[in-house]
C-alpha atoms as a PDB file:
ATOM      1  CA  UNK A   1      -5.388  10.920 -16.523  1.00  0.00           C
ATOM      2  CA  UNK A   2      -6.445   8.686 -13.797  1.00  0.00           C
ATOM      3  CA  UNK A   3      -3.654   6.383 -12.357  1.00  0.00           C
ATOM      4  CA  UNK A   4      -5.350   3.674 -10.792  1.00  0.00           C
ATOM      5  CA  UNK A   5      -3.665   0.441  -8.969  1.00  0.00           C
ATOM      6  CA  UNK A   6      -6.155  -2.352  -8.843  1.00  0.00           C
ATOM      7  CA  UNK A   7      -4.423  -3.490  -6.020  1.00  0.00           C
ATOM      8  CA  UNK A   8      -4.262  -0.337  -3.698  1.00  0.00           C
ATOM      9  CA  UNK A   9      -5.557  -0.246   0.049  1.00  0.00           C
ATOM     10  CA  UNK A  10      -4.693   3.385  -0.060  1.00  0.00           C
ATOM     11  CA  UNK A  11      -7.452   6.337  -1.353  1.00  0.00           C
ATOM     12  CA  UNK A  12      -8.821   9.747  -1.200  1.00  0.00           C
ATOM     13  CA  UNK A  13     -11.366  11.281  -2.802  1.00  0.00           C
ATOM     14  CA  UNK A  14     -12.194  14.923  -2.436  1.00  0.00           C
ATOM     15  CA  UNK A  15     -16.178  15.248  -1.311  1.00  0.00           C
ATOM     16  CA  UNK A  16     -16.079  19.607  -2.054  1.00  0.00           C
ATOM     17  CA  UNK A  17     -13.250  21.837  -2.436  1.00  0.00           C
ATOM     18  CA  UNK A  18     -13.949  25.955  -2.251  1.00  0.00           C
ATOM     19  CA  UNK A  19     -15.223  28.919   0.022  1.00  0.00           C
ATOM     20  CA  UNK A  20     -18.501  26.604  -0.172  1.00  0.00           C
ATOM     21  CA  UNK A  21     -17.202  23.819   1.721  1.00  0.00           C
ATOM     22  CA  UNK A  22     -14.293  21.333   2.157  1.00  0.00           C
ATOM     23  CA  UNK A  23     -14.408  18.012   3.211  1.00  0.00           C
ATOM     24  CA  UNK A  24     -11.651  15.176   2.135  1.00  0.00           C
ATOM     25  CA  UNK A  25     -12.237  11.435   2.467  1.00  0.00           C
ATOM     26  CA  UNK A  26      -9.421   9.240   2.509  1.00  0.00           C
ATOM     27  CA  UNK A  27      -9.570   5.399   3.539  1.00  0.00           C
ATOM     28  CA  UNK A  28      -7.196   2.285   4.102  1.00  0.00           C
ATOM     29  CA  UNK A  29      -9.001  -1.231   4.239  1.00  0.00           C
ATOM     30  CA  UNK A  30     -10.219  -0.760   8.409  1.00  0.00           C
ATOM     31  CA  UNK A  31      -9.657   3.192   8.703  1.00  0.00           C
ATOM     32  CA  UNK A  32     -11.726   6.010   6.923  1.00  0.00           C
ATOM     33  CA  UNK A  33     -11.454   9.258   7.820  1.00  0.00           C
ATOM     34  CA  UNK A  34     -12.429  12.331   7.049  1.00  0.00           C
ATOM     35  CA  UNK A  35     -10.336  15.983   7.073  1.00  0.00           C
ATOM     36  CA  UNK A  36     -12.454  19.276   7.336  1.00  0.00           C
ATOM     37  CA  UNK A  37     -16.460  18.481   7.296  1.00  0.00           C
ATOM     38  CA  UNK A  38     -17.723  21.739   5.694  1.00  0.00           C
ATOM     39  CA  UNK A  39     -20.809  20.542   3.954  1.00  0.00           C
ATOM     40  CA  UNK A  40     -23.574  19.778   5.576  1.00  0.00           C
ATOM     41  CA  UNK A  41     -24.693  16.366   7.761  1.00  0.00           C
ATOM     42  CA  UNK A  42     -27.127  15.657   4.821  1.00  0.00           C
ATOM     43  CA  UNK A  43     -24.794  16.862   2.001  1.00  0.00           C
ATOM     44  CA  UNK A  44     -21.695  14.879   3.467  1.00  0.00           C
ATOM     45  CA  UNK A  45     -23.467  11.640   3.641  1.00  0.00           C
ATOM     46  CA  UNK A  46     -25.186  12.555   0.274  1.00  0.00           C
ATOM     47  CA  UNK A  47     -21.583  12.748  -1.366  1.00  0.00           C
ATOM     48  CA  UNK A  48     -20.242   9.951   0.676  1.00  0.00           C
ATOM     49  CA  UNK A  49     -23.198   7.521  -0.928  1.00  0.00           C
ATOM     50  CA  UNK A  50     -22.422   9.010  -4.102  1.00  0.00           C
ATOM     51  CA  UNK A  51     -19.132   7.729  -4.345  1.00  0.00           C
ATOM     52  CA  UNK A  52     -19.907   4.060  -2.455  1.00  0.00           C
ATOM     53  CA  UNK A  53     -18.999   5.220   0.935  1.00  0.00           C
ATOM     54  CA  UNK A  54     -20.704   5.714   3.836  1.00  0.00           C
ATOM     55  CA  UNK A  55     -20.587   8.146   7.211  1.00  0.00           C
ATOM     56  CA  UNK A  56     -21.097   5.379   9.343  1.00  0.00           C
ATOM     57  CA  UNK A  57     -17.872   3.617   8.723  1.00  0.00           C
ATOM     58  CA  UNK A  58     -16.192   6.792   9.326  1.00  0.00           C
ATOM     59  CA  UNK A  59     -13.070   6.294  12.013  1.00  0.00           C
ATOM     60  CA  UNK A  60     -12.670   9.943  12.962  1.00  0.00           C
ATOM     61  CA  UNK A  61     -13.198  13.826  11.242  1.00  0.00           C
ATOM     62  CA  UNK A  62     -10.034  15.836  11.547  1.00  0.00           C
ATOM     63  CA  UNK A  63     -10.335  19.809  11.482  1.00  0.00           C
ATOM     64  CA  UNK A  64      -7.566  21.703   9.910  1.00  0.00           C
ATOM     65  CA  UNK A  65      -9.176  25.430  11.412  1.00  0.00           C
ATOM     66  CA  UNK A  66     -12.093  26.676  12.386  1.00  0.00           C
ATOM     67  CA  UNK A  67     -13.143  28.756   9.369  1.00  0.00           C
ATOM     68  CA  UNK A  68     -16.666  27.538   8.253  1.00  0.00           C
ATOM     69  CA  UNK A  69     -16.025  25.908   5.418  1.00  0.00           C
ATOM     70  CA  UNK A  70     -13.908  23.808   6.978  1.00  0.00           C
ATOM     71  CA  UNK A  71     -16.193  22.658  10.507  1.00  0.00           C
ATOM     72  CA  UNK A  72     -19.897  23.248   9.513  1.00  0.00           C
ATOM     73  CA  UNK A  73     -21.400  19.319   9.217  1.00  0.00           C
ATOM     74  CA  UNK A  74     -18.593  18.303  11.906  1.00  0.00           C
ATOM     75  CA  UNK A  75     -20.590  18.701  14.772  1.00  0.00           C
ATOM     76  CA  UNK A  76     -23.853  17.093  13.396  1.00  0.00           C
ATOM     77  CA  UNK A  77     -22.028  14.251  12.193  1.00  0.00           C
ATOM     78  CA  UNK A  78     -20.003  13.400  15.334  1.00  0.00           C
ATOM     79  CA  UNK A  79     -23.097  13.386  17.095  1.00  0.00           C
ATOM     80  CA  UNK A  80     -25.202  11.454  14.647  1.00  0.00           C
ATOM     81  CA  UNK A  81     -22.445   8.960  13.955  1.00  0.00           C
ATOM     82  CA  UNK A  82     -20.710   8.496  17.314  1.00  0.00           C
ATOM     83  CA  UNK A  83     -17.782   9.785  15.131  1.00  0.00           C
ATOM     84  CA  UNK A  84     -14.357  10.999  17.024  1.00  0.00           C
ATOM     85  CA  UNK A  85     -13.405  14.818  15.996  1.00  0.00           C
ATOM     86  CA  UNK A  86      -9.583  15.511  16.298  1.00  0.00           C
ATOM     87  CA  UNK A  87      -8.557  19.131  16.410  1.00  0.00           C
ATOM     88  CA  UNK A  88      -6.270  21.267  18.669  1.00  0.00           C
ATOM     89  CA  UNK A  89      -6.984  22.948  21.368  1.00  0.00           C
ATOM     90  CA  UNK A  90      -6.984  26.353  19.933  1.00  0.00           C
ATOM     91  CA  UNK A  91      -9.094  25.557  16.592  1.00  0.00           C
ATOM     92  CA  UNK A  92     -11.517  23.995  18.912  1.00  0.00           C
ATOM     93  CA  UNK A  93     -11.759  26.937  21.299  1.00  0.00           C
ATOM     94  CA  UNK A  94     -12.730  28.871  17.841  1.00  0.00           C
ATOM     95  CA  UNK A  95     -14.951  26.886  16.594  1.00  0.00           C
ATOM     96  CA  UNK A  96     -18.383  28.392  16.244  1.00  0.00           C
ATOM     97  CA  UNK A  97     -21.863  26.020  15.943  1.00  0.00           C
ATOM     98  CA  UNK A  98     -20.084  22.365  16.629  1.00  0.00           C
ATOM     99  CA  UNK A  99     -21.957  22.043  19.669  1.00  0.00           C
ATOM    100  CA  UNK A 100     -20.802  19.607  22.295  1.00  0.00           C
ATOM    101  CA  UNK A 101     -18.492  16.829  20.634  1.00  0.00           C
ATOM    102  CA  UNK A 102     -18.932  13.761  23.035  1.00  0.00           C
ATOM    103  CA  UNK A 103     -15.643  12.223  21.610  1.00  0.00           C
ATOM    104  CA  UNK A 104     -12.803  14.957  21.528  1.00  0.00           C
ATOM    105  CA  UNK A 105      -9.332  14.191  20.662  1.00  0.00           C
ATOM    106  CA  UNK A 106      -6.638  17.515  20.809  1.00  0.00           C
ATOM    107  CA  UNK A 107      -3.419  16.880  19.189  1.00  0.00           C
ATOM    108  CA  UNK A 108      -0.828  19.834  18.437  1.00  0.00           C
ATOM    109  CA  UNK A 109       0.917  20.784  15.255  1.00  0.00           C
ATOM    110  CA  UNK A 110       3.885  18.941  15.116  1.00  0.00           C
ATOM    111  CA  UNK A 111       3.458  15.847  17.130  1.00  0.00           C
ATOM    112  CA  UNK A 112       2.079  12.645  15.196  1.00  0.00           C
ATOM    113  CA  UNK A 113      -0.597  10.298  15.929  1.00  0.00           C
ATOM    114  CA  UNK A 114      -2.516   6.917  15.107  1.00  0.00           C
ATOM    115  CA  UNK A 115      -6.111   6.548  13.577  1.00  0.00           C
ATOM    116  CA  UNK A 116      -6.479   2.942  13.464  1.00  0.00           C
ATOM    117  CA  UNK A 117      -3.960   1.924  10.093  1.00  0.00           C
ATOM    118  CA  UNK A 118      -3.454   5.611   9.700  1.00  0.00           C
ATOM    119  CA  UNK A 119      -0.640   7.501  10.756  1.00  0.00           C
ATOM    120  CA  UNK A 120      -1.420  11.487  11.348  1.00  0.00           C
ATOM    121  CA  UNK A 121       1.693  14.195  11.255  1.00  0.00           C
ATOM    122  CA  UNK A 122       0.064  17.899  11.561  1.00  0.00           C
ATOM    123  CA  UNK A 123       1.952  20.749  10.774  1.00  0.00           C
ATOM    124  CA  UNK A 124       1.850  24.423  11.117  1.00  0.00           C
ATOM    125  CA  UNK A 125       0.448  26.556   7.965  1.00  0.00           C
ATOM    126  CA  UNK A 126       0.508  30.054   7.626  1.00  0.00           C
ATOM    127  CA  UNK A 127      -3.332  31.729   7.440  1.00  0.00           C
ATOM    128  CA  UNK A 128      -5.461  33.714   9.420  1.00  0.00           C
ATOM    129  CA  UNK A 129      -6.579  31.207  11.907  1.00  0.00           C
ATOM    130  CA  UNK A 130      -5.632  30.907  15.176  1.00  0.00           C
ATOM    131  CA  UNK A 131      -3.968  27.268  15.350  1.00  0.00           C
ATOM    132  CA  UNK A 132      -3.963  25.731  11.402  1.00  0.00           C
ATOM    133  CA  UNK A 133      -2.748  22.826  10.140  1.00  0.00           C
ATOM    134  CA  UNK A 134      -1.390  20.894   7.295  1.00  0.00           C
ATOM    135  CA  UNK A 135      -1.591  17.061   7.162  1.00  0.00           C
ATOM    136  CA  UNK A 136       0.178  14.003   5.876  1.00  0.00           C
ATOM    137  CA  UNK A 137      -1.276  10.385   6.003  1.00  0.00           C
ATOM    138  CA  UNK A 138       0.532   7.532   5.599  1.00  0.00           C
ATOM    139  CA  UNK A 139       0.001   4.127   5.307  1.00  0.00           C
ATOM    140  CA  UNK A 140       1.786   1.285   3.907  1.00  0.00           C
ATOM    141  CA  UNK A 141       4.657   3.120   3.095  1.00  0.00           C
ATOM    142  CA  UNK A 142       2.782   5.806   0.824  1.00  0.00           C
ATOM    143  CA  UNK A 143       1.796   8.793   1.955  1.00  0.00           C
ATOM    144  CA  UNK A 144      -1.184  11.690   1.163  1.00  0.00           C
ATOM    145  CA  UNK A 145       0.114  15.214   1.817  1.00  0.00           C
ATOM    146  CA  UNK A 146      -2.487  18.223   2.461  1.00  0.00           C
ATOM    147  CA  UNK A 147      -2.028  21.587   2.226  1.00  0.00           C
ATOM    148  CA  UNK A 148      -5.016  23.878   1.741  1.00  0.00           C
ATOM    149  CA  UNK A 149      -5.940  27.398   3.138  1.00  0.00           C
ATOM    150  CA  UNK A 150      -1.772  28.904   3.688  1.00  0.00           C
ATOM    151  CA  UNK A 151      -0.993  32.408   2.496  1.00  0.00           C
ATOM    152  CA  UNK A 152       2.735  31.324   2.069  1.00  0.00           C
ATOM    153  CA  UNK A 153       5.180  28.075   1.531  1.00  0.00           C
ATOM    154  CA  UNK A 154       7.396  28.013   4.030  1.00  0.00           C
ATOM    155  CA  UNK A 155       9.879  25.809   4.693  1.00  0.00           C
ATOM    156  CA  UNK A 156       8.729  23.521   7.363  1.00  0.00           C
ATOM    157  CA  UNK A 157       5.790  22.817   4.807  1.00  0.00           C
ATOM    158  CA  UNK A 158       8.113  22.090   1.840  1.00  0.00           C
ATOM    159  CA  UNK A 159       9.926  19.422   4.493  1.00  0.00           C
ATOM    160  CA  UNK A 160       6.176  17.867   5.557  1.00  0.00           C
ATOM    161  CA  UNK A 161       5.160  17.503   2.024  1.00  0.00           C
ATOM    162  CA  UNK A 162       8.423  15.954   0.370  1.00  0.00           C
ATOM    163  CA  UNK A 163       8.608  12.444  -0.730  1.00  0.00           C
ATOM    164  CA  UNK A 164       4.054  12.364  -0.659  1.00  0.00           C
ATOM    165  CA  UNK A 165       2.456  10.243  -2.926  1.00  0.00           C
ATOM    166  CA  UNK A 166      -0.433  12.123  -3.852  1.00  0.00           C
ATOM    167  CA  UNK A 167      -0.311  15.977  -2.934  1.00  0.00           C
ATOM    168  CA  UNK A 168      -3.533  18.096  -2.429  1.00  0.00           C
ATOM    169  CA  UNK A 169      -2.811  21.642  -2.973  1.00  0.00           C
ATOM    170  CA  UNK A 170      -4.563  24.663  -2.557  1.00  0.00           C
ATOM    171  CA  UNK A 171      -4.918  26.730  -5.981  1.00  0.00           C
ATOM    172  CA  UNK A 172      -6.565  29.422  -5.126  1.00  0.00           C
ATOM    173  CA  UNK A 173      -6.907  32.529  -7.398  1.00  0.00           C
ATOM    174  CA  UNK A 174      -5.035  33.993 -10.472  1.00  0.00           C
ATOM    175  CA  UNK A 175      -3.491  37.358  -9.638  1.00  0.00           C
ATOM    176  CA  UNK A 176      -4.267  39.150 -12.749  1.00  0.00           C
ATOM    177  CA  UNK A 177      -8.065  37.766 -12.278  1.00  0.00           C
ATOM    178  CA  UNK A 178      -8.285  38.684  -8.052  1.00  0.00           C
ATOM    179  CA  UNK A 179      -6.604  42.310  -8.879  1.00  0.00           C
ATOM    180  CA  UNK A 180      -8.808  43.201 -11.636  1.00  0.00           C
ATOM    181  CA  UNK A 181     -11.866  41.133 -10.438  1.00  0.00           C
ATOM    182  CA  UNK A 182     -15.492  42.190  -8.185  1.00  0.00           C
ATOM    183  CA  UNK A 183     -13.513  42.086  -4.351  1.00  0.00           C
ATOM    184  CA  UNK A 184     -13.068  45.114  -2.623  1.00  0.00           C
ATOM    185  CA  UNK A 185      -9.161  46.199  -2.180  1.00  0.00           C
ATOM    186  CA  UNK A 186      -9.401  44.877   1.526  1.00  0.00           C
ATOM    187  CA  UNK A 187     -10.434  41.325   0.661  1.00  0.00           C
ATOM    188  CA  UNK A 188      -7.947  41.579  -1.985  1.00  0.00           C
ATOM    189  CA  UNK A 189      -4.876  42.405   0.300  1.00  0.00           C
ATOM    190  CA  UNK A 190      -5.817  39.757   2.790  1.00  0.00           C
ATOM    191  CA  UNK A 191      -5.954  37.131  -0.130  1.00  0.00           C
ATOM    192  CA  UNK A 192      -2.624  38.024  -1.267  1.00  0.00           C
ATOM    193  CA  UNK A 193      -1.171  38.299   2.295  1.00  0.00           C
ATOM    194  CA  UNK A 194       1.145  35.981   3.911  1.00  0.00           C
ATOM    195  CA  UNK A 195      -1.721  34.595   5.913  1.00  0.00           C
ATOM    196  CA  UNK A 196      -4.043  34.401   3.114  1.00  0.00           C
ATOM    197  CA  UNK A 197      -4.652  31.914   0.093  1.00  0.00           C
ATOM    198  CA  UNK A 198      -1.751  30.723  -2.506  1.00  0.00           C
ATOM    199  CA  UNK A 199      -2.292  31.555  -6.089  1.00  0.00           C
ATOM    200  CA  UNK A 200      -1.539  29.295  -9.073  1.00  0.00           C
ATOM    201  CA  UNK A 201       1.892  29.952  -9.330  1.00  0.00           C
ATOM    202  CA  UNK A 202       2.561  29.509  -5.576  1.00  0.00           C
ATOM    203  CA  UNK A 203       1.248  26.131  -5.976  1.00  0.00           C
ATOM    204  CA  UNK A 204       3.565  25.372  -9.342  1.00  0.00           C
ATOM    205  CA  UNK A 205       6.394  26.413  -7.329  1.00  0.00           C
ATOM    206  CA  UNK A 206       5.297  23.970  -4.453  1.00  0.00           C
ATOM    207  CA  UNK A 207       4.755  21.342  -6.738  1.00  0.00           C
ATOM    208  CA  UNK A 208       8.241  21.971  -8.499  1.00  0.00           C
ATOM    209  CA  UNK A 209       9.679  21.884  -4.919  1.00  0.00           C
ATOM    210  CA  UNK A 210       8.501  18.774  -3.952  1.00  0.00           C
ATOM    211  CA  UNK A 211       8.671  16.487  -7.055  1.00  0.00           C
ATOM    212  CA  UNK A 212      10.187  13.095  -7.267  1.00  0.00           C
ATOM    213  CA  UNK A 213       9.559  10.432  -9.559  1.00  0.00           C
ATOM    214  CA  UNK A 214       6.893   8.900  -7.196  1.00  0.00           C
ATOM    215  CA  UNK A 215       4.619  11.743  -7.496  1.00  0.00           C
ATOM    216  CA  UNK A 216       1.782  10.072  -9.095  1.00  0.00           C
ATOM    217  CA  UNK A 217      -1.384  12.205  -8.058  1.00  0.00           C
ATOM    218  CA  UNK A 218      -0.916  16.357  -7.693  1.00  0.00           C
ATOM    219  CA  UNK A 219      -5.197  17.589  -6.588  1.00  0.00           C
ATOM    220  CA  UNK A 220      -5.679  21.313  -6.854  1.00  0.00           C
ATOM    221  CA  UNK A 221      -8.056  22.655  -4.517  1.00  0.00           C
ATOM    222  CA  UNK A 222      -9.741  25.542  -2.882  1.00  0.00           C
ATOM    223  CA  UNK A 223     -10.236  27.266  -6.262  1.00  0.00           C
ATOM    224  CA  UNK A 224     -11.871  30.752  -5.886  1.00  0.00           C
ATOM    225  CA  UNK A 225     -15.003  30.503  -8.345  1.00  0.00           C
ATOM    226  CA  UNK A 226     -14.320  34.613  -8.912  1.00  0.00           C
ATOM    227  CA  UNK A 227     -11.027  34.393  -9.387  1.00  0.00           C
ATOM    228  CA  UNK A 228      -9.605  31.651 -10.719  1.00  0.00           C
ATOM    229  CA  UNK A 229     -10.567  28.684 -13.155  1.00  0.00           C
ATOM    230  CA  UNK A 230      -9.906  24.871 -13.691  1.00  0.00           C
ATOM    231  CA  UNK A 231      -8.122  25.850 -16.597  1.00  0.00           C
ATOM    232  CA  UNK A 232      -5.977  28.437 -15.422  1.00  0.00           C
ATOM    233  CA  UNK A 233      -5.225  27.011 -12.532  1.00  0.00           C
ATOM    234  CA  UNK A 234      -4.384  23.286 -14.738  1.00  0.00           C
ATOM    235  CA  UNK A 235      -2.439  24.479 -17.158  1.00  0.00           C
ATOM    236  CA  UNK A 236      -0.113  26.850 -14.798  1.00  0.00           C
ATOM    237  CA  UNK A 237       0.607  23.429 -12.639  1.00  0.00           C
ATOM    238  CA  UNK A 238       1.198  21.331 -15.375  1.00  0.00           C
ATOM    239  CA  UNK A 239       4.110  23.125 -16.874  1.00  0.00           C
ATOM    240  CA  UNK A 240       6.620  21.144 -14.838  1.00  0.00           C
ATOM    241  CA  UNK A 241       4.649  18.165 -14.434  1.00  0.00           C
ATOM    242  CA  UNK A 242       5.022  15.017 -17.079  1.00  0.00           C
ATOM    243  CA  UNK A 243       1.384  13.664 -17.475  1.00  0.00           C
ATOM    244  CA  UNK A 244       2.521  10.698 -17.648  1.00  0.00           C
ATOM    245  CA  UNK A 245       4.211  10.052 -14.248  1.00  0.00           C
ATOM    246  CA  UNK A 246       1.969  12.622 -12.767  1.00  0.00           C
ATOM    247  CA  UNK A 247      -1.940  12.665 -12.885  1.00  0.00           C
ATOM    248  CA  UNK A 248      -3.530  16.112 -12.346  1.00  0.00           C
ATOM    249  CA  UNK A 249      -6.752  16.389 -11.029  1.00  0.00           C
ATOM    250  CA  UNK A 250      -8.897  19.214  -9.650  1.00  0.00           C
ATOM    251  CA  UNK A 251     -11.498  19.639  -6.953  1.00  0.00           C
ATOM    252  CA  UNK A 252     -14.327  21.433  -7.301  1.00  0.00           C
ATOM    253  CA  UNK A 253     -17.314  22.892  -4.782  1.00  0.00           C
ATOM    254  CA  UNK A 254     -20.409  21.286  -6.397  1.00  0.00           C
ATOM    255  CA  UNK A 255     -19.831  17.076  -6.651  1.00  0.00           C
ATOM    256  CA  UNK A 256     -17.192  14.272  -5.470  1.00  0.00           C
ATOM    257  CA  UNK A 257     -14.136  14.466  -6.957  1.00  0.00           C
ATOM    258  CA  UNK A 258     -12.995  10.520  -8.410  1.00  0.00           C
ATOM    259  CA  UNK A 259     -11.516   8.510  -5.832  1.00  0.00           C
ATOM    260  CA  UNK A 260      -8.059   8.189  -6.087  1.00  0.00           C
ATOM    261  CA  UNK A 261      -5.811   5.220  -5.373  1.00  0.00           C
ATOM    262  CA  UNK A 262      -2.334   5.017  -4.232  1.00  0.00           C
END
């Protein structure tokens, strides 16, 4: 179910969610952004036409850590597009293959800041990273909350991502599926670790933790295609969600996601 208001300034859309890539667009009326660029140059702006937008309108690029998926077209389209990157220090200092970023912005975990009508708060996540961050956007009084890539829920992200409008959650794998799937017992212990991914259930017990009755959008995201499904990782979230105050949606690695308005 798609809950759409005609009159919103507010959206996201997610571009590509998974070990392939990640990028998130989200946009007020002067101020689009975009948080992790892990496509391509090509396949961002591909995905950004694809759903009416374009890379040139694009405010800043925000980096959540410096895995990969998460940083690989960030470089190329900074450069291409005169396009701001914001990042911390240490992420940055990680990052392999940006190249030089001409417009660098550092913030820290913690301390908020302005993109044009946007207004950033990053907080600290637990994975295997050296500096990584949650989000929340706001603007006009509602407020995105993003959460993707944390090997547990702890308490400071519970606080960040209470009272959100629209929450984008990692779903990552379903333990039965991860312990009896293809990845070797190492892989499989740094999943499941504290500084790994969350599994379906980790993210119904976030979502059950953070509901209120202005909940209206709940994205799953950073599914494992090994170990996990749409379907599994739908219908364990949507046990304590009523569909119709709360619209579930999920991203996948391949196409856009719909954009979503707030």
């Amino acid at each position: 179910m798609q809950k759409k208001q005609e009159n919103s300034s507010f959206c996201l859309c997610p571009l590509a969610s998974g070990s392939k890539g990640n990028a998130i667009f989200v946009s007020t009326p002067d101020t689009a952004v975009l948080v992790d660029a892990g496509l391509s140059g090509i396949e961002t702006q591909r995905r950004m036409t694809a759903v009416g937008r374009s890379a040139q309108d694009l405010k800043a690029i925000i980096i959540t850590h410096e895995h990969t998926d998460h940083i690989k077209g960030a470089g190329v389209l900074s450069r291409r597009f005169d396009i701001p990157v914001y990042v911390t220090k240490e992420t940055f200092n990680a990052c392999q293959g940006l190249g030089k970023i001409e417009r660098l912005n550092f913030f820290e975990c913690g301390a908020a800041f302005e993109i044009g009508s946007l207004a950033v708060t990053p907080f600290s996540i637990s994975h295997d990273a050296c500096d990584p961050a949650g989000l929340t956007l706001k603007h006009q009084g509602k407020k995105i909350g993003i959460a993707t890539d944390l090997g547990v829920v702890t308490n400071l992200v519970r606080t960040h991502l209470s009272c959100v409008n629209a929450l984008y959650i990692e779903a990552n794998h379903d333990p039965e599926m991860l312990m009896t799937g293809p990845y070797p017992w190492h892989l499989k212990q740094r999943i499941q670790s504290r500084t790994g991914h969350l599994s379906n259930q980790d993210a119904r017990n976030l979502v059950t933790d953070v509901f209120h009755k202005d909940l209206d959008h709940v994205i799953l995201a950073h599914l494992s295609e090994e170990n996990n499904s749409p379907e599994k990782a739908a219908t364990e979230i949507s046990k304590n969600l009523d569909p119709l105050s709360t619209a579930l949606h999920v991203a996948g690695p391949d196409q856009p996601g719909e954009m979503i308005w707030l």
